[in-house]
N, C-alpha and C. Protein backbone atom coordinates (compact mmCIF):
# COMPACT_ATOMS: atom_id res chain seq x y z
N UNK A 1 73.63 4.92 -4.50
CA UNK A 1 73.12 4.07 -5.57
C UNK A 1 72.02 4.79 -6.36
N UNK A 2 71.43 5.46 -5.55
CA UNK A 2 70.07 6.37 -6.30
C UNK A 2 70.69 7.16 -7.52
N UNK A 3 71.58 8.06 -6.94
CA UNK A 3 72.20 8.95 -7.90
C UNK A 3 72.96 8.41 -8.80
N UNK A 4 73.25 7.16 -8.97
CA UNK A 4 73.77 6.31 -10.21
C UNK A 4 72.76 6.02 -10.87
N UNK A 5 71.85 5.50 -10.45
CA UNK A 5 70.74 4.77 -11.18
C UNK A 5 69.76 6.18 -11.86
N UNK A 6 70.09 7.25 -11.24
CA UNK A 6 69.48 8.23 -12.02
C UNK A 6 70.04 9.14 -12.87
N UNK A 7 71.11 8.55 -13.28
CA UNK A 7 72.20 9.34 -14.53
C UNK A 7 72.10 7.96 -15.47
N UNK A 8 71.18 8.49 -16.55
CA UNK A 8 71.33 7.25 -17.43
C UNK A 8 72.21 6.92 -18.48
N UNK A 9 73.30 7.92 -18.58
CA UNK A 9 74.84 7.77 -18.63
C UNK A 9 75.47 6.97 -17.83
N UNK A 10 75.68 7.05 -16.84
CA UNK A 10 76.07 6.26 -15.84
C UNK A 10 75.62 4.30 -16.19
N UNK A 11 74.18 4.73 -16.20
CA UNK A 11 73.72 2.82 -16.02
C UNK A 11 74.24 2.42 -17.57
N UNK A 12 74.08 3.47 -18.74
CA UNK A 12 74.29 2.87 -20.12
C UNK A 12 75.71 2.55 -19.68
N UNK A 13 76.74 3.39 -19.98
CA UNK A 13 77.96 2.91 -20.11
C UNK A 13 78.48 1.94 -18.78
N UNK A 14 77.91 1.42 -17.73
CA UNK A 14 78.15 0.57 -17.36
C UNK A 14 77.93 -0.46 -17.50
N UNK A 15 76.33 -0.53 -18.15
CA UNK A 15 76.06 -1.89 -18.65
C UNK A 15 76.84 -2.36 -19.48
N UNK A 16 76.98 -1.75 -20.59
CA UNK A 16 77.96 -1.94 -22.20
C UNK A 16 79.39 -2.71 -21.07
N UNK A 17 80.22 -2.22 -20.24
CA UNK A 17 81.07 -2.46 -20.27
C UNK A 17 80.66 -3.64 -18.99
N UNK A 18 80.27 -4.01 -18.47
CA UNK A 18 79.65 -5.13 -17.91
C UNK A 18 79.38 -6.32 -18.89
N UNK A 19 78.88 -6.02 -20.08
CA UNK A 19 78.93 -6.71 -21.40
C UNK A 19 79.49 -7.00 -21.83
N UNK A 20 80.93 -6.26 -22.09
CA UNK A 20 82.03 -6.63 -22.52
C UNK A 20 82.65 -7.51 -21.76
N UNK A 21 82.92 -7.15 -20.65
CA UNK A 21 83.51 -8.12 -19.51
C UNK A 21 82.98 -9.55 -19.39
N UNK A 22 81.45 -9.47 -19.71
CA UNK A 22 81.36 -11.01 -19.82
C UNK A 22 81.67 -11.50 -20.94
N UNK A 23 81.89 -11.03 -21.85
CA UNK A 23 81.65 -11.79 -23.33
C UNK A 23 83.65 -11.74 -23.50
N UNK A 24 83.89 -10.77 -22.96
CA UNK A 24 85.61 -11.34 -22.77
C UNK A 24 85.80 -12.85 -22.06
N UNK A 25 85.57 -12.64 -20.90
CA UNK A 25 85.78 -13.25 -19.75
C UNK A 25 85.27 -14.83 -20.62
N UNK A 26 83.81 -15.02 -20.51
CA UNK A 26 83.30 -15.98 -21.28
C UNK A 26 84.50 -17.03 -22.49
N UNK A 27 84.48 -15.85 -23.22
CA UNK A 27 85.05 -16.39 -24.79
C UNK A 27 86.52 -16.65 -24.25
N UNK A 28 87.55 -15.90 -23.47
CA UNK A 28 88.80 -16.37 -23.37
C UNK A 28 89.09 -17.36 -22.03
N UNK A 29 89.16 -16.56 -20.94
CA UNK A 29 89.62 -17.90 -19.97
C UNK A 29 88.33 -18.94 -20.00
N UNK A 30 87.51 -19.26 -20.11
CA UNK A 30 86.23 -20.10 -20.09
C UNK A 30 86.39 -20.81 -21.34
N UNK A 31 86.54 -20.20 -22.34
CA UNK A 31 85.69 -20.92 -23.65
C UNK A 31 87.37 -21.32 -24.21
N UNK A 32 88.17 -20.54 -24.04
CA UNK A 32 89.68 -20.61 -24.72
C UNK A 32 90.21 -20.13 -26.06
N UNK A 33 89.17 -18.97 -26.49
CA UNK A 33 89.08 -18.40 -27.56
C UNK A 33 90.24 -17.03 -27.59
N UNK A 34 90.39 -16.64 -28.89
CA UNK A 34 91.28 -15.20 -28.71
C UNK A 34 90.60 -13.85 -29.32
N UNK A 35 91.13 -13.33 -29.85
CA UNK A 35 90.99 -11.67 -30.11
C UNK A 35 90.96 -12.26 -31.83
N UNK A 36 91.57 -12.97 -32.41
CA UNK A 36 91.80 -13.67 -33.95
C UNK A 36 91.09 -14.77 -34.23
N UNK A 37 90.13 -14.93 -33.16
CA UNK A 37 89.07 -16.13 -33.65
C UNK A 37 87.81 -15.79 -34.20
N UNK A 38 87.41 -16.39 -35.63
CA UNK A 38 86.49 -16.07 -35.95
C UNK A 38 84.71 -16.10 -35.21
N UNK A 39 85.16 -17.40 -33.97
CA UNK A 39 84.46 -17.41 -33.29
C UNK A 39 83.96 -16.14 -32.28
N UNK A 40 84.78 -15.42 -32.07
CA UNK A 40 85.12 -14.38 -30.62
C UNK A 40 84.16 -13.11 -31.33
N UNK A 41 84.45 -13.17 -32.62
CA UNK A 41 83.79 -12.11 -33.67
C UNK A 41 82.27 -12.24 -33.18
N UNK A 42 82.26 -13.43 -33.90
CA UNK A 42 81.32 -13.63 -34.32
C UNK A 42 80.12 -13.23 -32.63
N UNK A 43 80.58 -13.87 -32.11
CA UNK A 43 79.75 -13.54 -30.42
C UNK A 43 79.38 -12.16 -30.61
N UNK A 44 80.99 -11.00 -30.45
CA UNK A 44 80.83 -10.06 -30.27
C UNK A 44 79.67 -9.12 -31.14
N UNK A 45 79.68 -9.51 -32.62
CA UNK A 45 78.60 -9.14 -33.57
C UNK A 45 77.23 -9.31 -33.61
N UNK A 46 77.08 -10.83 -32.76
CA UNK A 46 75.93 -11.03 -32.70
C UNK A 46 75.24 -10.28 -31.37
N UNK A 47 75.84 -10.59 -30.75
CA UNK A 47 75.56 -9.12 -29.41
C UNK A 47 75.27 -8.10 -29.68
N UNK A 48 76.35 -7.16 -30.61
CA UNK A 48 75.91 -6.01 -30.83
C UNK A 48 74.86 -5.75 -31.75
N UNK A 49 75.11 -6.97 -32.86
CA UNK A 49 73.47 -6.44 -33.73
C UNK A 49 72.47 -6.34 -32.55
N UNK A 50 72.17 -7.62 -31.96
CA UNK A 50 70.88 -7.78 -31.00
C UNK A 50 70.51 -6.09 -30.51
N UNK A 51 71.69 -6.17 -29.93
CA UNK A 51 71.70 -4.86 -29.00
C UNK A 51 70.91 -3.79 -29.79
N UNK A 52 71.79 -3.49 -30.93
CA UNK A 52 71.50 -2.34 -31.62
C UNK A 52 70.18 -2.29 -32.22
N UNK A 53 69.48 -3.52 -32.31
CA UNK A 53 68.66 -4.10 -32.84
C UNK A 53 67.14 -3.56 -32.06
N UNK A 54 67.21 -4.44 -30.95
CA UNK A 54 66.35 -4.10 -29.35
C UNK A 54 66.20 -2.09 -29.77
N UNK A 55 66.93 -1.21 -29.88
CA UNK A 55 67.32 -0.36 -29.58
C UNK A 55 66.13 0.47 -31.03
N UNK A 56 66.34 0.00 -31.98
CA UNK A 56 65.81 0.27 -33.16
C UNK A 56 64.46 0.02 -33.17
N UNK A 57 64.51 -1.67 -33.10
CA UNK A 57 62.15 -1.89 -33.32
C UNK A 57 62.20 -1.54 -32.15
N UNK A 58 62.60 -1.48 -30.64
CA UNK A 58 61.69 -1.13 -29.58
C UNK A 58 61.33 0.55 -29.65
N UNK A 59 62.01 1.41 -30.33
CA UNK A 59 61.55 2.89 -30.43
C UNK A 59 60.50 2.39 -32.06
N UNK A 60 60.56 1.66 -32.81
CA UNK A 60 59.69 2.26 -33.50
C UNK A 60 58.77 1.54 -33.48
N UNK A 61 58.35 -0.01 -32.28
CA UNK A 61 57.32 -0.02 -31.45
C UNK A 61 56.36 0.85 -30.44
N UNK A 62 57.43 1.70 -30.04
CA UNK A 62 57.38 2.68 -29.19
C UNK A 62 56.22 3.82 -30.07
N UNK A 63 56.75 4.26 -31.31
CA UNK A 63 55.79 5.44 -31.97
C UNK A 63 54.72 4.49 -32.11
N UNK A 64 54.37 3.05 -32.82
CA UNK A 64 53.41 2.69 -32.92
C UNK A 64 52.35 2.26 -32.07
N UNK A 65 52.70 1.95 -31.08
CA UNK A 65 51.96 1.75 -30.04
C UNK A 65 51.64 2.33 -28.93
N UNK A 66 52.12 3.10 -28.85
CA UNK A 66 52.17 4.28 -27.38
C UNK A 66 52.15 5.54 -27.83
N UNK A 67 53.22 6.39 -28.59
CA UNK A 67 52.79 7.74 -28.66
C UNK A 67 51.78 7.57 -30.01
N UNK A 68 51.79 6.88 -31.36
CA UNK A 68 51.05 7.78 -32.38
C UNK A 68 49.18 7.13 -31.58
N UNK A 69 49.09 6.10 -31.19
CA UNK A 69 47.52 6.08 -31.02
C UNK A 69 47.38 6.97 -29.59
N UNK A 70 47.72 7.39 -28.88
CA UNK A 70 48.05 8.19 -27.64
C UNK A 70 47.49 9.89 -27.57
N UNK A 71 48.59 10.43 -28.98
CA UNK A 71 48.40 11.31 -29.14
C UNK A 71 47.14 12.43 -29.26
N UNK A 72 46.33 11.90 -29.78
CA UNK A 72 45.11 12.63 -29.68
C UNK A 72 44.57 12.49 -28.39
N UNK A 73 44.63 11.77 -27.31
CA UNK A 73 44.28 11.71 -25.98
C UNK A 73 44.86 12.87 -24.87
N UNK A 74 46.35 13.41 -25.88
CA UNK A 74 46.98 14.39 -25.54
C UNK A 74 45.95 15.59 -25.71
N UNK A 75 45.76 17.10 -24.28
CA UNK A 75 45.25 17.98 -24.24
C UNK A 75 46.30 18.63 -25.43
N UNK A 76 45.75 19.75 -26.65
CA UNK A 76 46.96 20.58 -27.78
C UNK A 76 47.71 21.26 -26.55
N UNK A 77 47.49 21.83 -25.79
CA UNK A 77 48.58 22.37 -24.79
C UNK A 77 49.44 21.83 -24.23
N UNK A 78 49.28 20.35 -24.16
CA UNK A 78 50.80 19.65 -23.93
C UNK A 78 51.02 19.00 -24.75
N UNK A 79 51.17 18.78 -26.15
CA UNK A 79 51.55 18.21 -27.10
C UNK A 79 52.73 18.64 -27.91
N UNK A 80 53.31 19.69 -27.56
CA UNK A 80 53.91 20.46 -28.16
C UNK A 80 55.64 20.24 -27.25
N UNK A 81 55.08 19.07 -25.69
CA UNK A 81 56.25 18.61 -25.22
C UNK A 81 56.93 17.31 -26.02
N UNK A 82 55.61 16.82 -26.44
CA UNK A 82 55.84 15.54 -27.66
C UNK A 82 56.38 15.67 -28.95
N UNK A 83 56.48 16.83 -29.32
CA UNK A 83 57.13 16.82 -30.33
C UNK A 83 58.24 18.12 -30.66
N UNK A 84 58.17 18.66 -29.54
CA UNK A 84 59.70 19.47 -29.62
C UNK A 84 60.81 19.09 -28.54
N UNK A 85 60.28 17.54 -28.26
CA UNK A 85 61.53 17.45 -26.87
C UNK A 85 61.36 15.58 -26.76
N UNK A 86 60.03 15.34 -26.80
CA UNK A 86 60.28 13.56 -26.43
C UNK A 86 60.65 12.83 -28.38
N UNK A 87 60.14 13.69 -29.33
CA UNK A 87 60.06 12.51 -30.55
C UNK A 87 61.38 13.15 -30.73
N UNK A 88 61.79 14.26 -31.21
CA UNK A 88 63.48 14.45 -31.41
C UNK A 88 63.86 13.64 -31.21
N UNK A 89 64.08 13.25 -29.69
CA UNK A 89 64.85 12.16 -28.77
C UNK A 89 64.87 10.89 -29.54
N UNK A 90 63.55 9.90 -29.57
CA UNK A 90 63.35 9.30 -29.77
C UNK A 90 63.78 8.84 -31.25
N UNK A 91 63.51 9.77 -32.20
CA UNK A 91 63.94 10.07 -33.64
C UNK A 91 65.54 9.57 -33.72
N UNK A 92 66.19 10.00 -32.68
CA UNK A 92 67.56 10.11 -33.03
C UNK A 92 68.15 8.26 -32.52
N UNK A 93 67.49 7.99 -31.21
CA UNK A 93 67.87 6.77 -31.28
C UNK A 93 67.28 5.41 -32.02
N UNK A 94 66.41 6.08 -32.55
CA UNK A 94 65.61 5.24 -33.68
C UNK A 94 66.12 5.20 -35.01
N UNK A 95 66.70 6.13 -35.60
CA UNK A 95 67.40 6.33 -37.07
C UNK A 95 68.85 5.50 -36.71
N UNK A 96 69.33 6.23 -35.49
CA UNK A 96 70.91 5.70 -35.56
C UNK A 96 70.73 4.30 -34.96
N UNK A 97 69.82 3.37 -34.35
CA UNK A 97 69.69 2.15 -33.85
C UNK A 97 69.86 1.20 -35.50
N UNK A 98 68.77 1.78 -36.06
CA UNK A 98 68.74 1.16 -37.67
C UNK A 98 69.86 1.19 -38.68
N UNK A 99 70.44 2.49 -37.85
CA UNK A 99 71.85 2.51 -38.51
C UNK A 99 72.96 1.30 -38.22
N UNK A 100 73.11 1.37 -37.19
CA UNK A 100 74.10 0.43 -36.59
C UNK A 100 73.27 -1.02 -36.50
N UNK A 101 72.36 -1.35 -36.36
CA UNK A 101 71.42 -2.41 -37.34
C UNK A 101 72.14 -3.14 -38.28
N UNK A 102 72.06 -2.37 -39.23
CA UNK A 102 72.07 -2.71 -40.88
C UNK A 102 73.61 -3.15 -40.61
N UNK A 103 74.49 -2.48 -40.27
CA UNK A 103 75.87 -2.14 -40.02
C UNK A 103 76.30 -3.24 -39.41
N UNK A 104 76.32 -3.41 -38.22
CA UNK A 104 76.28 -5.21 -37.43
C UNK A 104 76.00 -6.36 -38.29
N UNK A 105 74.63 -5.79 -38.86
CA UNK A 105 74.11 -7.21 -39.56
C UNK A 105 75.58 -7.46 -40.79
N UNK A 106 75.67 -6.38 -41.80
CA UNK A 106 76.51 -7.02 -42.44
C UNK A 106 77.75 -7.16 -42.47
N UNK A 107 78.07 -7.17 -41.51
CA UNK A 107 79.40 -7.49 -40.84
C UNK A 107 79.44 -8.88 -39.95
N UNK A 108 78.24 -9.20 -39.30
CA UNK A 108 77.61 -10.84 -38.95
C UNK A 108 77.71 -11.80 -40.41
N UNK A 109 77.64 -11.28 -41.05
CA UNK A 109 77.14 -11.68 -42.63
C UNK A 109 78.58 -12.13 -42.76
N UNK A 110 79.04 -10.98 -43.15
CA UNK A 110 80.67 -11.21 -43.29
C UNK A 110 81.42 -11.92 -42.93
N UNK A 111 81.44 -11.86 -41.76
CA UNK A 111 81.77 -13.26 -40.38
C UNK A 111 81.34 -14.15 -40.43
N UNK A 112 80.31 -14.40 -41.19
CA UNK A 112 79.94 -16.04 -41.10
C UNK A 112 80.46 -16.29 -42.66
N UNK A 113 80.97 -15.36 -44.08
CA UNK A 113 80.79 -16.03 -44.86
C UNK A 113 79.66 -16.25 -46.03
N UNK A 114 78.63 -15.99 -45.48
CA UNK A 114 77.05 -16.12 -46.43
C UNK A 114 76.57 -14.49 -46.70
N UNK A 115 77.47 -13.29 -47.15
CA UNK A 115 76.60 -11.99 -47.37
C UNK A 115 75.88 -12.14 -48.45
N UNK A 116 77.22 -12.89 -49.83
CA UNK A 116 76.58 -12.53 -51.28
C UNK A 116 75.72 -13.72 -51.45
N UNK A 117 75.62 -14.97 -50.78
CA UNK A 117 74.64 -16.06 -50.37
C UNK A 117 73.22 -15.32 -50.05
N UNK A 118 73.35 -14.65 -49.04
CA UNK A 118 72.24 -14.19 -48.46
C UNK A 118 71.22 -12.92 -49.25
N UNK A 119 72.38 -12.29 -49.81
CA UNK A 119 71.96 -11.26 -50.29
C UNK A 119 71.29 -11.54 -51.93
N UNK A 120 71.66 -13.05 -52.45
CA UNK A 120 71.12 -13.41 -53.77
C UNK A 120 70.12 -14.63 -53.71
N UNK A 121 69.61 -14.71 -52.16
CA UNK A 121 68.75 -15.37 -51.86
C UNK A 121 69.19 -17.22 -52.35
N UNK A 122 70.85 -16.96 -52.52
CA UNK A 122 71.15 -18.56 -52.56
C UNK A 122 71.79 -18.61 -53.76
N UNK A 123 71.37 -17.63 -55.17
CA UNK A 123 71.80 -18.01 -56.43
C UNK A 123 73.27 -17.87 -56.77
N UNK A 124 74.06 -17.36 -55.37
CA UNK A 124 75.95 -17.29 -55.42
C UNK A 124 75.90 -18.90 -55.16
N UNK A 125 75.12 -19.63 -54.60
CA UNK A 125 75.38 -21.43 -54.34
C UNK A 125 75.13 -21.96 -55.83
N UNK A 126 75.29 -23.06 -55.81
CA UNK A 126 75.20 -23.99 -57.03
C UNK A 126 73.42 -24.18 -56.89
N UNK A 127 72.94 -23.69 -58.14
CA UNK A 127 71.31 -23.68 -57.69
C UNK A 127 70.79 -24.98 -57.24
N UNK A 128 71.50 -26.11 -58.22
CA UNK A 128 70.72 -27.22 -57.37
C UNK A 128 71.18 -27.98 -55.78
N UNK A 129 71.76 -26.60 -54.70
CA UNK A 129 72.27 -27.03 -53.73
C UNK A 129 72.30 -25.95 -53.00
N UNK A 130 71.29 -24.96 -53.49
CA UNK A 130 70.63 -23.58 -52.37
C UNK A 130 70.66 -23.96 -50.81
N UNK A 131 71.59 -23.21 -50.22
CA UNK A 131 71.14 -23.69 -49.14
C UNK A 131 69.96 -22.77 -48.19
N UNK A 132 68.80 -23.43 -48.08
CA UNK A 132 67.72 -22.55 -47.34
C UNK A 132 67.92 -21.85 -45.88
N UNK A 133 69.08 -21.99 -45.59
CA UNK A 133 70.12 -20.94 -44.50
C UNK A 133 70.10 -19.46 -45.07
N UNK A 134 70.56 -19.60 -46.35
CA UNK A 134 71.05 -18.42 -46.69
C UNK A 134 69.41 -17.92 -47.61
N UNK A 135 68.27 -18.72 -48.30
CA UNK A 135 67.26 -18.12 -48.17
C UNK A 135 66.24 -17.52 -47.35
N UNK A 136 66.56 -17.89 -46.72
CA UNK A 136 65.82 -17.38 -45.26
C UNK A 136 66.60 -16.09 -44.82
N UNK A 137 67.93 -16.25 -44.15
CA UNK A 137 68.48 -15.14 -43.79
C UNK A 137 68.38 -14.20 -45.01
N UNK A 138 68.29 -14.07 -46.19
CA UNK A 138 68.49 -13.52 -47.50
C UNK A 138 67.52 -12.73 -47.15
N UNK A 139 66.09 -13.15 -47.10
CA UNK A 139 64.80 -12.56 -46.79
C UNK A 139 64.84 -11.53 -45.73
N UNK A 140 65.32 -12.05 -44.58
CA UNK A 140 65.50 -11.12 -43.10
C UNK A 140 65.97 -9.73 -43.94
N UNK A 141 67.52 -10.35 -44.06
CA UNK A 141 68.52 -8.83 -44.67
C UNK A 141 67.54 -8.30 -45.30
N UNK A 142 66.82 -8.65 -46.42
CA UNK A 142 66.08 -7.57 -47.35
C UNK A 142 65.21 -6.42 -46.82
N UNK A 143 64.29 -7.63 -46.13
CA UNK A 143 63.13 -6.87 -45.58
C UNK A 143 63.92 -5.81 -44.70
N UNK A 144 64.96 -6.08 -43.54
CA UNK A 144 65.61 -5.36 -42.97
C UNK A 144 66.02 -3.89 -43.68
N UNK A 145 66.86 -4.35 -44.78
CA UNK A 145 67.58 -3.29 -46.24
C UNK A 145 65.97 -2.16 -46.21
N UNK A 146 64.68 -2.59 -46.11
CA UNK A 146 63.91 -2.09 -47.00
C UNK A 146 63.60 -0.84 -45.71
N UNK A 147 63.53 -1.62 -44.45
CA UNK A 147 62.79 -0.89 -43.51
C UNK A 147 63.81 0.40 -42.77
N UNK A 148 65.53 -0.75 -43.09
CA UNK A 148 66.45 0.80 -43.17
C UNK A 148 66.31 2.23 -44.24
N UNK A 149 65.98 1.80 -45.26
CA UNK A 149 65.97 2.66 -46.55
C UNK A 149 64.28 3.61 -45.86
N UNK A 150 63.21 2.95 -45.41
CA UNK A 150 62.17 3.65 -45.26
C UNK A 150 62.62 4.98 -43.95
N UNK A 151 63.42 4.28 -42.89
CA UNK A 151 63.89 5.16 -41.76
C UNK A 151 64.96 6.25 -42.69
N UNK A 152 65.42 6.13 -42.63
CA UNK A 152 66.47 6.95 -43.27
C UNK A 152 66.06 8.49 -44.64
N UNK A 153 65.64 7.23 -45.04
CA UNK A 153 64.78 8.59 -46.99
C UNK A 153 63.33 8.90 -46.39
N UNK A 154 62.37 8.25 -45.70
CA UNK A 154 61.28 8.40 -46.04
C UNK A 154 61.01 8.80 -44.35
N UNK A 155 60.88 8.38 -43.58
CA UNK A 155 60.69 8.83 -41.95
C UNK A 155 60.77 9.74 -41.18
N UNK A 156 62.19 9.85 -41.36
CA UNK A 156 63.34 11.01 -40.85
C UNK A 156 63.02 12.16 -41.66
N UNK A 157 63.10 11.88 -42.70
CA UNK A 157 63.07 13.49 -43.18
C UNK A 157 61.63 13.79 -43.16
N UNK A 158 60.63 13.22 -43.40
CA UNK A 158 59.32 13.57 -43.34
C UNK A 158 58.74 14.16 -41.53
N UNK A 159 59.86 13.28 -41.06
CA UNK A 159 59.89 13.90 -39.62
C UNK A 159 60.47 15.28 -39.14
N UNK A 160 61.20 15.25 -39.50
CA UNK A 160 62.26 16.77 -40.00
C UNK A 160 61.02 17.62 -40.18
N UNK A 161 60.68 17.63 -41.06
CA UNK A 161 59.41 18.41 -41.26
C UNK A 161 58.20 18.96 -41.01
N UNK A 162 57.50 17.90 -40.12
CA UNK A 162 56.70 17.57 -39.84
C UNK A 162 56.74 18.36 -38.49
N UNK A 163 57.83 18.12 -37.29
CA UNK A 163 58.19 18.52 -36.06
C UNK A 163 58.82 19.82 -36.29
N UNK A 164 59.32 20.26 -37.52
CA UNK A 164 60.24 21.27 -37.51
C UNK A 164 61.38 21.18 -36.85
N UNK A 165 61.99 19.94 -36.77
CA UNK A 165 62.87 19.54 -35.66
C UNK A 165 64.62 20.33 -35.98
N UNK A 166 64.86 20.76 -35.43
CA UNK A 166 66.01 21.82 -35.29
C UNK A 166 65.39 23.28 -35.91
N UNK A 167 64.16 23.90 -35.97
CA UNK A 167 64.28 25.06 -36.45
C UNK A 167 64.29 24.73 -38.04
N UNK A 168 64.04 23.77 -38.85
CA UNK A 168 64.96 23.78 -40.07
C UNK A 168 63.31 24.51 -40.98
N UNK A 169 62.60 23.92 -40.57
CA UNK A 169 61.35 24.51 -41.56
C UNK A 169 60.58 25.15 -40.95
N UNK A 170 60.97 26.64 -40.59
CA UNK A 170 59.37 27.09 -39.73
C UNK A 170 58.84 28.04 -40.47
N UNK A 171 58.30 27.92 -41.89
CA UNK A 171 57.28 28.49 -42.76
C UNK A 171 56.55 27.29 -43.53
N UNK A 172 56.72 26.43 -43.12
CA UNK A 172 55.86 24.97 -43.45
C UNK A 172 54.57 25.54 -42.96
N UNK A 173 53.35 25.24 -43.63
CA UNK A 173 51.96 25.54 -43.37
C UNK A 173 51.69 24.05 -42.38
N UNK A 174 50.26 24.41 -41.43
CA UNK A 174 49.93 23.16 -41.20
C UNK A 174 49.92 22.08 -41.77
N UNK A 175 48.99 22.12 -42.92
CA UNK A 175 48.67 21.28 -43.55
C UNK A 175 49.65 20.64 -44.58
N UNK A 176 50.47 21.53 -44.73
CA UNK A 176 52.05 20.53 -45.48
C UNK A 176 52.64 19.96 -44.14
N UNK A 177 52.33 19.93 -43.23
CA UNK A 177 53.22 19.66 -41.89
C UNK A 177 52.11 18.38 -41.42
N UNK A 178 51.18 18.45 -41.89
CA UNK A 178 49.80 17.06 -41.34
C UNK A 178 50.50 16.09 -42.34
N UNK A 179 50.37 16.69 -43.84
CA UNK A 179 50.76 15.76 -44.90
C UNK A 179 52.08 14.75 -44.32
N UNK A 180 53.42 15.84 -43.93
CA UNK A 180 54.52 14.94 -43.98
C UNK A 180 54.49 13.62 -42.93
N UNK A 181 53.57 14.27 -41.81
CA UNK A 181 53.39 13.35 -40.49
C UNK A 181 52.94 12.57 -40.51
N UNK A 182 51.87 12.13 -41.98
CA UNK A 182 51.38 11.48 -42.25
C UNK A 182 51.64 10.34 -43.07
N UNK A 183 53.12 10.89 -44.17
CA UNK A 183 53.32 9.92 -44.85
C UNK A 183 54.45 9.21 -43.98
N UNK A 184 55.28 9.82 -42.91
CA UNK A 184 56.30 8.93 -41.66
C UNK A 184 55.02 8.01 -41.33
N UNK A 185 54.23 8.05 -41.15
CA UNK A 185 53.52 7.09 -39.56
C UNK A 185 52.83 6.28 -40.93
N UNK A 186 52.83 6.05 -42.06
CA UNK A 186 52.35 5.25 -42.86
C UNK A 186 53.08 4.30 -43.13
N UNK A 187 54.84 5.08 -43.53
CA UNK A 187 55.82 4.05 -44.10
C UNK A 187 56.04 3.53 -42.26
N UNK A 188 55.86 4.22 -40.96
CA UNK A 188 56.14 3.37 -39.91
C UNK A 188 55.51 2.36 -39.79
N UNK A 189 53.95 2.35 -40.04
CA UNK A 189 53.73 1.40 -39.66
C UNK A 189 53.90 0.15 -40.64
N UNK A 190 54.52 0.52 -42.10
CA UNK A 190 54.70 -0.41 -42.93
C UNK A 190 55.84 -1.40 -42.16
N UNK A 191 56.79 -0.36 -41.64
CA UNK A 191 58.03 -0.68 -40.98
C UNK A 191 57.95 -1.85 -39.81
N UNK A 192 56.42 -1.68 -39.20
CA UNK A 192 55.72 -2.17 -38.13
C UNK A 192 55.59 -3.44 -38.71
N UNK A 193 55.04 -3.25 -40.05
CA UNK A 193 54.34 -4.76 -40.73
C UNK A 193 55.29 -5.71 -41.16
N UNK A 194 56.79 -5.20 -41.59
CA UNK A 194 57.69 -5.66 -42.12
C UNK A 194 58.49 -6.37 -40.82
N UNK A 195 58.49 -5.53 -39.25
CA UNK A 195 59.16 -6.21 -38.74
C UNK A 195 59.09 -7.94 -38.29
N UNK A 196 57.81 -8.02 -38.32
CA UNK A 196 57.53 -9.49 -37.65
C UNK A 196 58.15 -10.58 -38.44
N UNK A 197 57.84 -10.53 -39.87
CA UNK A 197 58.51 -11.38 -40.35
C UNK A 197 59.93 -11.55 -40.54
N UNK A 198 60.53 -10.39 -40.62
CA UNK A 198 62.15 -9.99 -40.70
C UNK A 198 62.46 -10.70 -39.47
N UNK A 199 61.62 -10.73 -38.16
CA UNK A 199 62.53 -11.03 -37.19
C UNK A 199 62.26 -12.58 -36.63
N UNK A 200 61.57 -13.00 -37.88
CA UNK A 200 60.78 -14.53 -37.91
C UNK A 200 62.18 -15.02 -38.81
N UNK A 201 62.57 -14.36 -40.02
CA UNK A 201 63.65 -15.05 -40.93
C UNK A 201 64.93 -14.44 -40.21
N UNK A 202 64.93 -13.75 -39.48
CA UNK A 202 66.79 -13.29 -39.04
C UNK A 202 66.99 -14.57 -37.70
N UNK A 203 66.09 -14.57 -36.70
CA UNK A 203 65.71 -16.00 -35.79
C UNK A 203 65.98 -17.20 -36.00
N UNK A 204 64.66 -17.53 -37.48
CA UNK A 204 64.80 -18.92 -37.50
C UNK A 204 65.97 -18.79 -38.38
N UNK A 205 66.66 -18.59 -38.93
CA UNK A 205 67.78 -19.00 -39.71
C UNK A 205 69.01 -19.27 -39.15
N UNK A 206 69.35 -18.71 -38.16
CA UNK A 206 70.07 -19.40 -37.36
C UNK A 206 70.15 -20.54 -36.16
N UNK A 207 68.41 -21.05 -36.09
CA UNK A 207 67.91 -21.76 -35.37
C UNK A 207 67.59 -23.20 -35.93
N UNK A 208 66.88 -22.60 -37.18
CA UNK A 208 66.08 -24.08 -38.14
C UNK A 208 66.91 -24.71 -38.73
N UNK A 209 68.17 -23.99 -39.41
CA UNK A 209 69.02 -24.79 -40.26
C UNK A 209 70.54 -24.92 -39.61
């Protein structure tokens, strides 16, 4: 059991498919659903956003709260494990979490019906019959849209840079390399500021209304 639990290959792809098995199991002999129900989707989507979701703000909780105020507590002689071996890491399941994020979400969207609802904050409804379902969720998606667009254009590549991550820039001066590190952990923590409420309107909207 040790040597399972210490291949974290092993515990990921078992969990996932432990997941599946319930949410099969659940939705067909239990619930009486099929493979063509919009219902069965819909489970499966909302799972995986969550999932993918958890996967995304908990790493870029992770830079905000643990490694970037941390870092200077770091001796410069081991800091150099932080950023040529733990933020890579971290980088990669943080960009592609937001990826598959965005990706889930509008495909949940889809599945329920309310994207171009959501996405026009209501004005695809008859205005005097907005439904505040789809303003609310409208809001989530955006803020969401905004904090994908910051990971992606503004984070990542400033991270790229910053770490020199693959070899790609190693005639960057310090101080163009302070700059870029500086403008990631600014738009992060914007990313930081944006999440609470995003995950106040993606919540209550499927809760309140």
């Amino acid at each position: 059991m040790a040597a399972f639990l210490a291949n974290i290959r092993y515990v990921a792809w078992t969990a996932l498919a432990v997941g599946v098995l319930f949410l099969i199991y659940f939705a067909m002999p239990v619930g009486g659903y099929s493979f063509g129900d919009t219902a069965f989707w819909e489970a499966a989507l909302r799972w995986s956003h969550v999932l993918v979701g958890i996967m995304w703000i908990g790493h870029l909780y992770y830079f905000n709260f643990t490694q970037i105020p941390n870092m200077p507590k770091i001796p410069d002689e081991q800091k150099p494990a932080i950023g040529k071996v733990i933020a890579p890491a971290a980088l990669f399941w943080f960009r592609w979490g937001a990826m598959l994020t965005l990706i889930t979400g509008l495909l949940l969207a889809i599945n329920q019906g309310y994207l171009v609802q959501a996405l026009t904050f209501g004005a695809a409804d008859d205005p005097a019959f907005a439904v505040p379902k789809h303003i609310f969720i409208g809001i989530g998606m955006w803020l969401a849209i905004v904090m994908f667009i910051n990971v992606w254009f503004v984070i990542w590549p400033n991270q790229q840079r910053a770490l020199n991550i693959d070899n790609k820039f190693p005639d960057l001066a310090a101080d163009v390399k302070a700059g870029h590190a500086k403008t990631a952990m600014l738009f992060s923590r914007t990313n930081t500021l944006l999440s609470v409420p995003m995950l106040v309107a993606m919540t209550g909207a499927s809760t309140l209304f």
